[in-house]
C-alpha atoms as a PDB file:
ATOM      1  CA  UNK A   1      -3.043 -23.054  17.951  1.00  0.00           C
ATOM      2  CA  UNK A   2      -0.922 -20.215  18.758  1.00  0.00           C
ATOM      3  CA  UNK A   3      -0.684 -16.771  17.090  1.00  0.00           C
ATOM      4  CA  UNK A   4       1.702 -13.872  17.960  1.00  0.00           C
ATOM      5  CA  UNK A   5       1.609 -10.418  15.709  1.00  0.00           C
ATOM      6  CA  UNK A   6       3.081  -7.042  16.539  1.00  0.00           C
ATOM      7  CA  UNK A   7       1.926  -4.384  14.648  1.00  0.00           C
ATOM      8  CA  UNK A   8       3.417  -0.636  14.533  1.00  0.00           C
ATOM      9  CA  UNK A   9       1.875   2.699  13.693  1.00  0.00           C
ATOM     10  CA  UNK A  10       3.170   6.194  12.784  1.00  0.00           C
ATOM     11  CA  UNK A  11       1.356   7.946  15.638  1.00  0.00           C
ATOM     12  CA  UNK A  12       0.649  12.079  14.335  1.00  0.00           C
ATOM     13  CA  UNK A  13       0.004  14.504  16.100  1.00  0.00           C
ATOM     14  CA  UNK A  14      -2.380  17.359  14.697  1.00  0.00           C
ATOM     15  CA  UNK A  15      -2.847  20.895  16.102  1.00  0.00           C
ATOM     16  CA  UNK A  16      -3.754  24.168  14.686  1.00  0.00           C
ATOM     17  CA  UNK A  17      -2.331  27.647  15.465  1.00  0.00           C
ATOM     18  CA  UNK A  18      -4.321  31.025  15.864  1.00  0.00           C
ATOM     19  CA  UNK A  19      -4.806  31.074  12.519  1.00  0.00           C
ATOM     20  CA  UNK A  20      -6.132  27.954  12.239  1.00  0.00           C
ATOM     21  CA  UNK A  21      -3.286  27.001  10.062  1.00  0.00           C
ATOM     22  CA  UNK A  22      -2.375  23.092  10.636  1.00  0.00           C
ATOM     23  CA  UNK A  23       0.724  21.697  11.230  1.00  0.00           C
ATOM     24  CA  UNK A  24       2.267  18.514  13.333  1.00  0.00           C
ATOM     25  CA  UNK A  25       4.124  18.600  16.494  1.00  0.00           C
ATOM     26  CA  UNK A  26       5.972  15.991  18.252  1.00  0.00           C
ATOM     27  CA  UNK A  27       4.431  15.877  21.869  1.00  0.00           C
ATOM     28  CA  UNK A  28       8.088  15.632  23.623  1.00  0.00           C
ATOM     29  CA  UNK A  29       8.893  18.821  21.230  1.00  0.00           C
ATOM     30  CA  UNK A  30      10.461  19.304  18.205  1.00  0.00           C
ATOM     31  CA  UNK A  31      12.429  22.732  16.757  1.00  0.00           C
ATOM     32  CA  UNK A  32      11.196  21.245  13.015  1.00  0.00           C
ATOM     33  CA  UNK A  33       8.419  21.786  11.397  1.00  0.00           C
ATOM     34  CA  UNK A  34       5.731  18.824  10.919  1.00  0.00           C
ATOM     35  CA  UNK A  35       8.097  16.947  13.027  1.00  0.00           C
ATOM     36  CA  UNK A  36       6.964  14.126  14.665  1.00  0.00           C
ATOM     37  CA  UNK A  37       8.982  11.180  15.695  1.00  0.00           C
ATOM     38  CA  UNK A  38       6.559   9.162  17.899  1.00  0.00           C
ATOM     39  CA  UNK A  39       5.086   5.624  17.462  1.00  0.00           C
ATOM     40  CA  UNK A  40       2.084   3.358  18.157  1.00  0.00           C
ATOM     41  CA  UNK A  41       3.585  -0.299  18.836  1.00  0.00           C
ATOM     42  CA  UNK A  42       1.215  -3.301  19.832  1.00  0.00           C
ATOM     43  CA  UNK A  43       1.824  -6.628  20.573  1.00  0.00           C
ATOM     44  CA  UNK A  44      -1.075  -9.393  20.524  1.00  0.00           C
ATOM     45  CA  UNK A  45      -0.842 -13.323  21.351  1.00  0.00           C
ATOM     46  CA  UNK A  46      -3.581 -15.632  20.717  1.00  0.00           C
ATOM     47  CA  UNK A  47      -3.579 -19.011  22.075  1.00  0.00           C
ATOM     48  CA  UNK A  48      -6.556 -21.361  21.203  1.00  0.00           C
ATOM     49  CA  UNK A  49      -6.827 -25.162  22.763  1.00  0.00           C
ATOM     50  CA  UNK A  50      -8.776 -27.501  20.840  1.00  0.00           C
ATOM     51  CA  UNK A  51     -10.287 -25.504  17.678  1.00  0.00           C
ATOM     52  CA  UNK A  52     -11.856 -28.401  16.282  1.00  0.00           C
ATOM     53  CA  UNK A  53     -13.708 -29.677  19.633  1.00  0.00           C
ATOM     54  CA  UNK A  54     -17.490 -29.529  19.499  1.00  0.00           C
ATOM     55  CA  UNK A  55     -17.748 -29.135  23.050  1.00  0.00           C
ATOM     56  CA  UNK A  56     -17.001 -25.860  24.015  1.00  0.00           C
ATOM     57  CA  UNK A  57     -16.170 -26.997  27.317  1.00  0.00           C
ATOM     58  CA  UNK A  58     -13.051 -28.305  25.766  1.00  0.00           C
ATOM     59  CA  UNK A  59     -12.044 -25.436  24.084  1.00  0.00           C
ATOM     60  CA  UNK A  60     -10.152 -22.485  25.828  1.00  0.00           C
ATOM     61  CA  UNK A  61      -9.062 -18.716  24.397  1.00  0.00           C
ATOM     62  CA  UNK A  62      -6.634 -16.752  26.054  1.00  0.00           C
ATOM     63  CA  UNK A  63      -6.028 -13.227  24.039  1.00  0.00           C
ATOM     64  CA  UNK A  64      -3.113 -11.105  25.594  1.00  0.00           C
ATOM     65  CA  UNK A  65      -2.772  -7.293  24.185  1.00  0.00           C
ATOM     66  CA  UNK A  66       0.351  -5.197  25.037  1.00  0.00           C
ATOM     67  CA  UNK A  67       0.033  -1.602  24.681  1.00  0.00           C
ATOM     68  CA  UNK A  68      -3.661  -1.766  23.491  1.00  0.00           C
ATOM     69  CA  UNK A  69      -5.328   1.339  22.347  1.00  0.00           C
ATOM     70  CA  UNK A  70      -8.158   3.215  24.464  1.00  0.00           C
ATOM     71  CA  UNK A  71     -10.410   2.340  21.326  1.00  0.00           C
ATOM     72  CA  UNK A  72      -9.323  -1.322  21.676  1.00  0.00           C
ATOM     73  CA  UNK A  73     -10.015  -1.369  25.066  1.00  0.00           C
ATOM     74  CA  UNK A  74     -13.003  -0.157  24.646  1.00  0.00           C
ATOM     75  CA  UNK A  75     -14.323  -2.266  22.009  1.00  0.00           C
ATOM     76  CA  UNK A  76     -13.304  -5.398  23.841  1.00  0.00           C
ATOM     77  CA  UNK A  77     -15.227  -4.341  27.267  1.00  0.00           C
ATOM     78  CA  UNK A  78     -18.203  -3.911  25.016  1.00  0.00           C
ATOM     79  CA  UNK A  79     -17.888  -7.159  23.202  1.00  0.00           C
ATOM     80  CA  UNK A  80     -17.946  -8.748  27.493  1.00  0.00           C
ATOM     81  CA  UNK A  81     -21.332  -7.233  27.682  1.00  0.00           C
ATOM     82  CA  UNK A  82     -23.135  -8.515  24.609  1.00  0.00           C
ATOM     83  CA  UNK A  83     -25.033 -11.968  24.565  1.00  0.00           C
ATOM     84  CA  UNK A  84     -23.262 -13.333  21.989  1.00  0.00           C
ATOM     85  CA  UNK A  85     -19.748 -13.175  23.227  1.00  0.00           C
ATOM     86  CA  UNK A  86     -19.239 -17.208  23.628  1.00  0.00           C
ATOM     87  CA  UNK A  87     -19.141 -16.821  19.700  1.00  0.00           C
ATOM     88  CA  UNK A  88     -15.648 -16.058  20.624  1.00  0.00           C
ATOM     89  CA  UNK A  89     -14.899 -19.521  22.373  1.00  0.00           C
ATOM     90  CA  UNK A  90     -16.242 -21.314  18.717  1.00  0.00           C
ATOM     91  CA  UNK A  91     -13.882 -18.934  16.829  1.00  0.00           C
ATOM     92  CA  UNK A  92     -11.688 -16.389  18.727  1.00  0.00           C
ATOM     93  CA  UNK A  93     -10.451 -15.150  15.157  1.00  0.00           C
ATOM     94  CA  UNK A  94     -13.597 -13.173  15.988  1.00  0.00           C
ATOM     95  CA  UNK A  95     -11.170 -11.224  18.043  1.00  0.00           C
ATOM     96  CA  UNK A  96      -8.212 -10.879  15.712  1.00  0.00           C
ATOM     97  CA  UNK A  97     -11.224  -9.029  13.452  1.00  0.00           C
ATOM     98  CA  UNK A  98     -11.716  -6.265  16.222  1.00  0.00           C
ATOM     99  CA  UNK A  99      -7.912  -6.091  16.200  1.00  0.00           C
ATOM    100  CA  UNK A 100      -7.830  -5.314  12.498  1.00  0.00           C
ATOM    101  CA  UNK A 101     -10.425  -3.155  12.488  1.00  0.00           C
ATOM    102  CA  UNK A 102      -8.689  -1.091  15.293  1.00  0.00           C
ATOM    103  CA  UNK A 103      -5.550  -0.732  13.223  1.00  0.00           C
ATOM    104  CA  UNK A 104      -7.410   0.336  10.195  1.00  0.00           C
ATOM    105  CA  UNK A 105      -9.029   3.192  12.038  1.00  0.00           C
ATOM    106  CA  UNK A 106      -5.302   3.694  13.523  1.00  0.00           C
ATOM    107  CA  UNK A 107      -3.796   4.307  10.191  1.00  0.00           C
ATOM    108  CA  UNK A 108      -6.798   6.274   8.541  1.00  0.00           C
ATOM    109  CA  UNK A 109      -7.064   8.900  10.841  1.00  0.00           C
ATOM    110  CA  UNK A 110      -3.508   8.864  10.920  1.00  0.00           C
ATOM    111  CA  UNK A 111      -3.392   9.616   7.341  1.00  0.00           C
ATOM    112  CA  UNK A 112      -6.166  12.045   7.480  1.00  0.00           C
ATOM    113  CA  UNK A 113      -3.981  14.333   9.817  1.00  0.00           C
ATOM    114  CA  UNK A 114      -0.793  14.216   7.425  1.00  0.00           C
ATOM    115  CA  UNK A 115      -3.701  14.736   4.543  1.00  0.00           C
ATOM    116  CA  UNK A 116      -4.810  17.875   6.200  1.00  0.00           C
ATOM    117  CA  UNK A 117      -1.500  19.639   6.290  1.00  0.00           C
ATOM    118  CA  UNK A 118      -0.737  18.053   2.692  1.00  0.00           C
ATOM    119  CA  UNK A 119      -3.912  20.232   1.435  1.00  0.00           C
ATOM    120  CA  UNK A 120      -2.652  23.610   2.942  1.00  0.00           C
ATOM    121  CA  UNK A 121       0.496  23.028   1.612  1.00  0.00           C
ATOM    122  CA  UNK A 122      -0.217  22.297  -1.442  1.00  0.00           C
ATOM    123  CA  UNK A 123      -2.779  25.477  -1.418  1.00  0.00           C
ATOM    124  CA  UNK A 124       0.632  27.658  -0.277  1.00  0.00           C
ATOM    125  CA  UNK A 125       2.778  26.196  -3.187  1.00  0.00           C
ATOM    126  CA  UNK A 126      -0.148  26.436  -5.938  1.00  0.00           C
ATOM    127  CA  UNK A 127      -0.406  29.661  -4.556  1.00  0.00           C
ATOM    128  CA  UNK A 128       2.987  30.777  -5.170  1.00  0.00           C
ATOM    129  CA  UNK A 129       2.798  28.860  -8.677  1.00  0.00           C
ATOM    130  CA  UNK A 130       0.411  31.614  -9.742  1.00  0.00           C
ATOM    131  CA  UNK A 131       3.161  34.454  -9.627  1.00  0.00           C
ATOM    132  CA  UNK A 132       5.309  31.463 -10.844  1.00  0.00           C
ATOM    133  CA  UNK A 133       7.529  32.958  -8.150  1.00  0.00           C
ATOM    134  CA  UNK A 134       8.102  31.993  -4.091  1.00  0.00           C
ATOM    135  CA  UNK A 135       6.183  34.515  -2.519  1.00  0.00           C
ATOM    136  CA  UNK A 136       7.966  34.310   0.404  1.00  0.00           C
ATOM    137  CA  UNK A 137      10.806  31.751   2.059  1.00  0.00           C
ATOM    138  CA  UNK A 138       9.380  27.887   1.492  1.00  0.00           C
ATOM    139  CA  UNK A 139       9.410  25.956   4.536  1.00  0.00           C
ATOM    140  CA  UNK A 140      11.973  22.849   2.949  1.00  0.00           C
ATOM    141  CA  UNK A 141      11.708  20.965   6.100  1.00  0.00           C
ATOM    142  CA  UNK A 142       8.353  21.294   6.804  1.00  0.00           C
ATOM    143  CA  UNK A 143       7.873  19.354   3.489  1.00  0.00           C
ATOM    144  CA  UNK A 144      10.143  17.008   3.813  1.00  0.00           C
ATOM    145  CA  UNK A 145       8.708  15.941   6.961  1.00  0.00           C
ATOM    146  CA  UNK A 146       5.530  15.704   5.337  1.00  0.00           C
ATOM    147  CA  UNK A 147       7.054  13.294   2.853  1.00  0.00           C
ATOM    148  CA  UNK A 148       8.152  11.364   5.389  1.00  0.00           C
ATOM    149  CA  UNK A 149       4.909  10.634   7.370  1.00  0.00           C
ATOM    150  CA  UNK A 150       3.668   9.936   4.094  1.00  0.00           C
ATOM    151  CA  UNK A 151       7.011   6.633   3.453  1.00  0.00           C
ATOM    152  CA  UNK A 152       5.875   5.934   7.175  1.00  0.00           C
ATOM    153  CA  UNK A 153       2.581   5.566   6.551  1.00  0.00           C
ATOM    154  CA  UNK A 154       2.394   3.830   3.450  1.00  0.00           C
ATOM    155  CA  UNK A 155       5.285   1.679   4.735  1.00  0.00           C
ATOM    156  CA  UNK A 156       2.759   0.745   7.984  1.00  0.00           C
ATOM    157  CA  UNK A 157      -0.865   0.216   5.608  1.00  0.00           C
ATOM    158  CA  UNK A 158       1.269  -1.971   3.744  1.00  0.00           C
ATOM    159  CA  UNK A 159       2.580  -4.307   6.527  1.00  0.00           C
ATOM    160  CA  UNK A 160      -0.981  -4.113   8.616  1.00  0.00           C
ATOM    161  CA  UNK A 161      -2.269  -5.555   5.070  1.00  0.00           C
ATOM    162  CA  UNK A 162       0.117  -8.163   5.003  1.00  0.00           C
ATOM    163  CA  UNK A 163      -0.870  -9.530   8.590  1.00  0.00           C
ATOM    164  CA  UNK A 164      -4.157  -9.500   7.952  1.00  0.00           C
ATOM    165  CA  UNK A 165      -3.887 -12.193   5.058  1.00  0.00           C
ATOM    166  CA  UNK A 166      -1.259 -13.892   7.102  1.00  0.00           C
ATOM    167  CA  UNK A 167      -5.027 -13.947   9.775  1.00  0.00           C
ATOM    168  CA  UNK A 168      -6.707 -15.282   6.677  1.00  0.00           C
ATOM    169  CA  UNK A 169      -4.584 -17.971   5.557  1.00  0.00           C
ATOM    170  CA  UNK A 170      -4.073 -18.816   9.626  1.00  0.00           C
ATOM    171  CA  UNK A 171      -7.809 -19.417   9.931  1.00  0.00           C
ATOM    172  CA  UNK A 172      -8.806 -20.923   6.623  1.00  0.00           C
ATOM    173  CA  UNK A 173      -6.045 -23.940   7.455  1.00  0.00           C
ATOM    174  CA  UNK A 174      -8.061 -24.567  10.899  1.00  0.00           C
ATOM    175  CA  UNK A 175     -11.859 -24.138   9.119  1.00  0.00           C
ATOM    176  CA  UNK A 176     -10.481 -27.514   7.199  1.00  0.00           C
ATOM    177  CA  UNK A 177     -10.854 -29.682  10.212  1.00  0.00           C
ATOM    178  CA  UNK A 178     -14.010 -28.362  11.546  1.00  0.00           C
ATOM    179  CA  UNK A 179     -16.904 -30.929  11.049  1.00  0.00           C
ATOM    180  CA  UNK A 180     -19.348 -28.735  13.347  1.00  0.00           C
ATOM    181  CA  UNK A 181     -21.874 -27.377  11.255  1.00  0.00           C
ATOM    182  CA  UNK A 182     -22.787 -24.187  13.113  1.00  0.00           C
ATOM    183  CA  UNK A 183     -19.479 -23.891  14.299  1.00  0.00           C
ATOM    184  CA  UNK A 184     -18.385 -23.954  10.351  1.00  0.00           C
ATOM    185  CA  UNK A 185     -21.014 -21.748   9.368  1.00  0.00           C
ATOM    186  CA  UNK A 186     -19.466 -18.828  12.238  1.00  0.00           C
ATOM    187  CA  UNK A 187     -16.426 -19.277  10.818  1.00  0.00           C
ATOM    188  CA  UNK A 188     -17.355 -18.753   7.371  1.00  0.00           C
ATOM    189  CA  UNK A 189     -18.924 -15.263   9.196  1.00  0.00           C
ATOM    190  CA  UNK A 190     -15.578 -14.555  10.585  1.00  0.00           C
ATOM    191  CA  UNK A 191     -13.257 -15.507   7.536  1.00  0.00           C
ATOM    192  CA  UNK A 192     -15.305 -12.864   5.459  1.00  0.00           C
ATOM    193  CA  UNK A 193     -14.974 -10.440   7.854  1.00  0.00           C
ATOM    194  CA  UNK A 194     -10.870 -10.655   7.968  1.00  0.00           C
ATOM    195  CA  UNK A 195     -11.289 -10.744   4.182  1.00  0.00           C
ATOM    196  CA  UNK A 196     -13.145  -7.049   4.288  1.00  0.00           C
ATOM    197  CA  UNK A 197     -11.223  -5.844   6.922  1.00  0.00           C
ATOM    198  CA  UNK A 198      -7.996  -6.898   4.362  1.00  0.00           C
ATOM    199  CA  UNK A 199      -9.766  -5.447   1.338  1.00  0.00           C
ATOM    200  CA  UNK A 200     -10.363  -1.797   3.478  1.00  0.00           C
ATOM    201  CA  UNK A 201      -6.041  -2.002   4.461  1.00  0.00           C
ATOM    202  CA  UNK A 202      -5.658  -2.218   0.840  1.00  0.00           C
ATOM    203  CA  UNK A 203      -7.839   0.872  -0.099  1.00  0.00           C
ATOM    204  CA  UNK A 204      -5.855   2.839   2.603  1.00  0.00           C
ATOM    205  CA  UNK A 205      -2.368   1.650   0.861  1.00  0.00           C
ATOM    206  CA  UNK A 206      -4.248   3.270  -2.537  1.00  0.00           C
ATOM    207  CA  UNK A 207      -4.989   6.856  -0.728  1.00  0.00           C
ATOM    208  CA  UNK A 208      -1.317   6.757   0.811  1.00  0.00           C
ATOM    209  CA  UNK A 209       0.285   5.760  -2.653  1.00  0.00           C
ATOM    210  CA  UNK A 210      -1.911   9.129  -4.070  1.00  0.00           C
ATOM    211  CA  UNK A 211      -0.849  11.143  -0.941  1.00  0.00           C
ATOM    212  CA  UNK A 212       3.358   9.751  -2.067  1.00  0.00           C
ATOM    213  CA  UNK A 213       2.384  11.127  -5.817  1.00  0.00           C
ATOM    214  CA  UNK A 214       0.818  14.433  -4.416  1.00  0.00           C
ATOM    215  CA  UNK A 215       4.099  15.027  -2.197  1.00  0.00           C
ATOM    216  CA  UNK A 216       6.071  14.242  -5.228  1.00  0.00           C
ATOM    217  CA  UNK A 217       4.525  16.376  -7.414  1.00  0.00           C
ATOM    218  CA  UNK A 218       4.911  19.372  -4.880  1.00  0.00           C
ATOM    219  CA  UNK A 219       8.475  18.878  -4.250  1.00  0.00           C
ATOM    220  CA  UNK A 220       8.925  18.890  -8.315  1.00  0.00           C
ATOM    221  CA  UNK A 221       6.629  22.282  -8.248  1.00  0.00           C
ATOM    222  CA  UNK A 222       8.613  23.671  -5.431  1.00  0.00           C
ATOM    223  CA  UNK A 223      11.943  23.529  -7.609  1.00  0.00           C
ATOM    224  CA  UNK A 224      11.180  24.890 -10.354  1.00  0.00           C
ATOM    225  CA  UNK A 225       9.670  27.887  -8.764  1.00  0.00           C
ATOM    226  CA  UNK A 226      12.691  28.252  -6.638  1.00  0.00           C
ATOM    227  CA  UNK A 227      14.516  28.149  -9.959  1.00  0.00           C
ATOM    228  CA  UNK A 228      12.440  30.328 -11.653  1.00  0.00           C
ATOM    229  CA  UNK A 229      12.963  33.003  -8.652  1.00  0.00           C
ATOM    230  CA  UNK A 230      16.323  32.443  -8.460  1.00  0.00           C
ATOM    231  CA  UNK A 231      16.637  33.143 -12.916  1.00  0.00           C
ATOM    232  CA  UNK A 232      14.010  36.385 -12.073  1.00  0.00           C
ATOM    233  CA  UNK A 233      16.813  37.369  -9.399  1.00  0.00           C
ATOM    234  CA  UNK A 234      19.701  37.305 -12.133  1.00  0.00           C
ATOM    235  CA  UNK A 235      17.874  39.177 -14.817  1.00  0.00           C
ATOM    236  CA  UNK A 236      17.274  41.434 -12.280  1.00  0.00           C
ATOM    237  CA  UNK A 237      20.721  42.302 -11.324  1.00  0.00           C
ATOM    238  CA  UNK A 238      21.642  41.846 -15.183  1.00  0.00           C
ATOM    239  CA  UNK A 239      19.034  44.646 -15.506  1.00  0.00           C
ATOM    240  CA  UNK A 240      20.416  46.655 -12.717  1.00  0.00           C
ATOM    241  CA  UNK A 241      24.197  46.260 -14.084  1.00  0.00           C
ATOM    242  CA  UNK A 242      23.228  47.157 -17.341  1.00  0.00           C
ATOM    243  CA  UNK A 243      21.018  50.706 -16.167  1.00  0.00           C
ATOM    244  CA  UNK A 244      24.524  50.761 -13.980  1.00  0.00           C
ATOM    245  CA  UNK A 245      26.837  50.591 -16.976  1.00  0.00           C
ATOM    246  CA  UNK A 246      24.843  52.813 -19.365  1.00  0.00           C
ATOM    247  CA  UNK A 247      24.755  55.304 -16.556  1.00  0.00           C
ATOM    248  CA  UNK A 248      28.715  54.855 -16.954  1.00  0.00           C
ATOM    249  CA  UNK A 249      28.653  55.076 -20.381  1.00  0.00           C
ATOM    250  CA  UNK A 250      26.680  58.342 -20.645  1.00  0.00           C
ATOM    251  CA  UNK A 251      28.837  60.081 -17.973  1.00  0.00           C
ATOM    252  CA  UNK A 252      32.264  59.087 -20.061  1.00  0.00           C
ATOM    253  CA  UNK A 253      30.705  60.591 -23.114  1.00  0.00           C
ATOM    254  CA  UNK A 254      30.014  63.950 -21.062  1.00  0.00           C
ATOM    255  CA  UNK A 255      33.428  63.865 -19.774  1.00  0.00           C
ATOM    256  CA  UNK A 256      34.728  63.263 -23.116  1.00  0.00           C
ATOM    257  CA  UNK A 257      33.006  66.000 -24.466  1.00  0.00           C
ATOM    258  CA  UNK A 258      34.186  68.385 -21.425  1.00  0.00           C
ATOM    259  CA  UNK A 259      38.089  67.355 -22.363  1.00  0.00           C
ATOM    260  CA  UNK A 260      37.612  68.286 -26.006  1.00  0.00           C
ATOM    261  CA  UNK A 261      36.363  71.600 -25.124  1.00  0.00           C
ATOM    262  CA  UNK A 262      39.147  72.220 -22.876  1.00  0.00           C
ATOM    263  CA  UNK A 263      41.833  70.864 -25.316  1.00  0.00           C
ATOM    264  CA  UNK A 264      39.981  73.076 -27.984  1.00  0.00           C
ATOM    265  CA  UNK A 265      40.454  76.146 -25.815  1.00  0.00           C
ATOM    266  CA  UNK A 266      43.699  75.191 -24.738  1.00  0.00           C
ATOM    267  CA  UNK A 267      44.533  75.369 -28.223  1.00  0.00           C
ATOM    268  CA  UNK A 268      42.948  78.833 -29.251  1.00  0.00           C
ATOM    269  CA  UNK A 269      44.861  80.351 -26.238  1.00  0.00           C
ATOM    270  CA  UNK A 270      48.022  79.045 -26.373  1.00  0.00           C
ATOM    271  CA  UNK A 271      49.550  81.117 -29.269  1.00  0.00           C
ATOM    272  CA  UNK A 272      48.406  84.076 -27.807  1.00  0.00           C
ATOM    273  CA  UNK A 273      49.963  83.334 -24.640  1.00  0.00           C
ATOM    274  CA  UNK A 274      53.746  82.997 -26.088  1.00  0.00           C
ATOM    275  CA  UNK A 275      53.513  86.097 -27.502  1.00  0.00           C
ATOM    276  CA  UNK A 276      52.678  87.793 -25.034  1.00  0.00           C
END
């Protein structure tokens, strides 16, 4: 039996300024805001001889990681030390369960971090919303950044779901051959394991489809402030060219008034004048 997956995770990078306002930066640098265009990319190959031998002498696991995690790492130099660890040789699935359970802390912290700046931006906008104006110039890129760590993310929980059932269906086809009973009763173990680790993918996939709806709903709030500021600029300069006008108006009537006096005059004089 041989298994090959390749998984790939938006990687985020979180920092916070002296404010300690949040926002994301791409580690080779980035002139936008939230910008981040960096990735996780793994590669694993399984290869297991003999799964249905009793003998464990017969059976061989060979489990090749490319670009493993530090947590990965980690966990699998742990998993040398324990007692237990020929459980792997009677199902090396066992493995393929560390492996999901690594991506699912991959992808949850990674949406934690876009969560975090989600939250003060949404506490800037709903700001704003309460003087249903822009209080000052909305960083546009910023959010749609944000939006798209949020299509990444949900595009990435959705796939790492997918491969995990592809893990379940994978080892339920070889648990049909085993006659071993202890060896059967492990794999059970195992099977429900990849089954919960599935289950958690698909609860991340439901927090990233709220995060998509939150983002949404921002970028709908954002426009019709900016439309509201933009219609409270032009009644403002309607307001202005009407004082403007009237201001206009009132000096026409003064001059109007001046010309009849002087025509009146003009008149009283005149006669006067030629016969002289």
């Amino acid at each position: 039996m041989v298994c090959w997956a390749h998984t790939l995770c938006k990687n985020i990078e979180l920092h916070f300024d002296e404010n300690d306002i949040p926002f994301i930066r791409d580690p080779r640098g980035s002139r936008q805001n939230h910008g981040d265009w960096t990735w996780l990319r793994s590669g694993y190959f399984l290869r297991w001889k003999n799964p249905t031998a009793e003998n464990l002498h017969n059976t061989e696991v060979t489990l090749i990681i490319f670009s493993a995690t530090p947590d990965l790492k980690e966990h699998l130099q742990q998993l040398e030390s324990r007692p237990d660890w020929r459980q792997s040789l009677m199902d090396p699935f066992g493995l393929l369960v560390i492996v999901a359970e690594n991506l699912f802390l991959e992808l949850s912290m990674a949406i934690n971090k876009v969560l975090c700046v989600l939250r003060y931006t949404e506490n800037l906008v709903l700001r704003s919303a309460g003087g249903e104006t822009m209080e000052q110039e909305f960083d546009f890129v910023g959010l749609h950044n944000i939006s798209k760590h949020v299509i990444y993310l949900k595009e990435g929980s959705l796939a790492a779901v997918a491969l995990v059932k592809r893990f379940c269906e994978g080892h339920e086809s070889i648990m049909k051959d085993v006659t071993c009973t202890e060896r059967l009763f492990l794999m059970r173990s195992v099977h429900e394991l990849l089954l919960h680790k599935a289950t958690s993918l698909e609860g991340l996939v439901l927090r990233v489809a709220g995060m998509d709806s939150l983002t949404q709903n921002l970028i709908n709030l954002v426009r019709r402030l900016c439309a509201l500021s933009i219609s409270h600029t032009t009644l403002m300069v309607w307001k202005a060219f009407n004082t403007v006008s009237q201001r206009d108006s009132n000096s026409l009537k003064e001059d109007s008034q001046a010309m009849k006096i002087i025509a009146n005059l003009t008149i009283f004089f005149l006669p006067t004048t030629a016969l002289a």
